[in-house]
Protein backbone atom coordinates (compact mmCIF):
# COMPACT_ATOMS: atom_id res chain seq x y z
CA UNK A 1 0.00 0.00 0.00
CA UNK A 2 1.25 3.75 -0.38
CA UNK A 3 -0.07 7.13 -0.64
CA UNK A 4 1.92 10.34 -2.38
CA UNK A 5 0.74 13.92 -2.19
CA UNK A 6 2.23 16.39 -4.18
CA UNK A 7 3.12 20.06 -4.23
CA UNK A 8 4.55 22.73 -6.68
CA UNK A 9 7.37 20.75 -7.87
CA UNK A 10 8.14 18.45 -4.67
CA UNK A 11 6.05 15.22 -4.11
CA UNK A 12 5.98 12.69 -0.95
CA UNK A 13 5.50 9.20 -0.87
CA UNK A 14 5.17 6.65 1.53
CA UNK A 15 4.80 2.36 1.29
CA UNK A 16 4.40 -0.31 3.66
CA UNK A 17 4.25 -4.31 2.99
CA UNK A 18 4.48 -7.51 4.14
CA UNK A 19 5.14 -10.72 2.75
CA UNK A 20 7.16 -13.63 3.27
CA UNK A 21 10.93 -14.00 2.16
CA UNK A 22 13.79 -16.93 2.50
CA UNK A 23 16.80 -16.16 4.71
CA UNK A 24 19.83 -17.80 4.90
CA UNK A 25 21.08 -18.80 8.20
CA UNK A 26 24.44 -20.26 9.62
CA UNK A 27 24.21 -23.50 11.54
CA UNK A 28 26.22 -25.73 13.46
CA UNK A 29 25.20 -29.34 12.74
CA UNK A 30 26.72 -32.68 14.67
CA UNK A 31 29.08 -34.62 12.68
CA UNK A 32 30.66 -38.26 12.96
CA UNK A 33 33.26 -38.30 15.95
CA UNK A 34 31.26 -35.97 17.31
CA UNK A 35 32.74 -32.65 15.47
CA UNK A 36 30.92 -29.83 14.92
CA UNK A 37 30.45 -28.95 11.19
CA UNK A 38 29.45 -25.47 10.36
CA UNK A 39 26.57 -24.85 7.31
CA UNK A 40 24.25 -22.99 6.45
CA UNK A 41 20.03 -23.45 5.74
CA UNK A 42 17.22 -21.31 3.81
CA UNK A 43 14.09 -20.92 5.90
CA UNK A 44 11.05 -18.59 5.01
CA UNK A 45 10.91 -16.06 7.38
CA UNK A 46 7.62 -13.40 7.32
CA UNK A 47 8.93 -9.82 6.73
CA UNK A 48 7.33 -5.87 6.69
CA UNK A 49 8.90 -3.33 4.67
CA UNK A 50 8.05 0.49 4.96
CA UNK A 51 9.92 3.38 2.73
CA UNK A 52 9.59 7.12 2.45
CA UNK A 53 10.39 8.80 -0.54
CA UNK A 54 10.79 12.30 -1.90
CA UNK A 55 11.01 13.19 -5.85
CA UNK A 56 11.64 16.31 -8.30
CA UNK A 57 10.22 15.78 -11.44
CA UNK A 58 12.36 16.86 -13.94
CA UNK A 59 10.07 16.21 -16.90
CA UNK A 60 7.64 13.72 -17.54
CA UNK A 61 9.63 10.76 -17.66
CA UNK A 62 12.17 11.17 -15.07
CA UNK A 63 12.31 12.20 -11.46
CA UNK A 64 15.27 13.22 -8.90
CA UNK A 65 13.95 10.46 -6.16
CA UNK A 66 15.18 10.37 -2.46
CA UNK A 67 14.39 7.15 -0.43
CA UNK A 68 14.75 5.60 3.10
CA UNK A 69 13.81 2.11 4.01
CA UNK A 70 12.99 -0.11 6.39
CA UNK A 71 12.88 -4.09 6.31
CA UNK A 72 12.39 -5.77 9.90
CA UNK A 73 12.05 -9.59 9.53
CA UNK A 74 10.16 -12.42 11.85
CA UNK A 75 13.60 -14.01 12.49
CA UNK A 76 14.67 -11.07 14.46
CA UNK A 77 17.49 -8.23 14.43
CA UNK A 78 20.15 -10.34 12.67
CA UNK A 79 18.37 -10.17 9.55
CA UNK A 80 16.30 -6.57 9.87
CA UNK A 81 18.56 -3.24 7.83
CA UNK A 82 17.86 0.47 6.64
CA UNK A 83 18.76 1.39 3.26
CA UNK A 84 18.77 4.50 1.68
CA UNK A 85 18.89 5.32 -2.17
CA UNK A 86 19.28 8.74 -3.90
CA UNK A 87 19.19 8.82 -8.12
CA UNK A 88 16.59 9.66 -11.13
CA UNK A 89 13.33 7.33 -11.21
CA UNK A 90 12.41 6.81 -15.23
CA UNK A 91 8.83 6.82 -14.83
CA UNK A 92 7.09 4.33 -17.79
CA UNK A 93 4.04 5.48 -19.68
């Protein structure tokens, strides 16, 4: 879901989400001897997602975009980041 409202030549907009993602995680399994044996494992994890954004249109096809993200994951803080992005959006007819 998002929203954007605009003004003169400045618009916000905002997203959130959810949905469900596979994560890679490092595990120690039990080998022969016993010796531990390190590995890793996929296992789908539920995740929400939530960015701001603000944009310049330059014309109407490309924008000057601004963004900051959010991405916190079921599995906990190991696998949750912020990411930010600044470049030119081409917007498709």
């Amino acid at each position: 879901m998002g929203a954007r409202h605009g003004w003169r030549r400045v618009y916000l907009e905002g997203t959130v989400g959810v949905g469900l993602e596979i994560e890679r995680h490092e595990v120690t399994m039990i080998g022969p001897g016993p010796q531990l044996i390190p590995g890793t494992t996929l296992e789908p994890a539920l995740y929400a997602r939530a960015t701001g954004s603000i944009g310049i249109p330059i014309n109407s096809a490309l924008d000057v975009l601004a963004q900051l993200g959010i991405h916190l994951s079921a599995r906990g803080i190991e696998t949750d980041f912020v990411s930010s992005t600044v470049g030119v959006r081409l917007k498709l007819p």
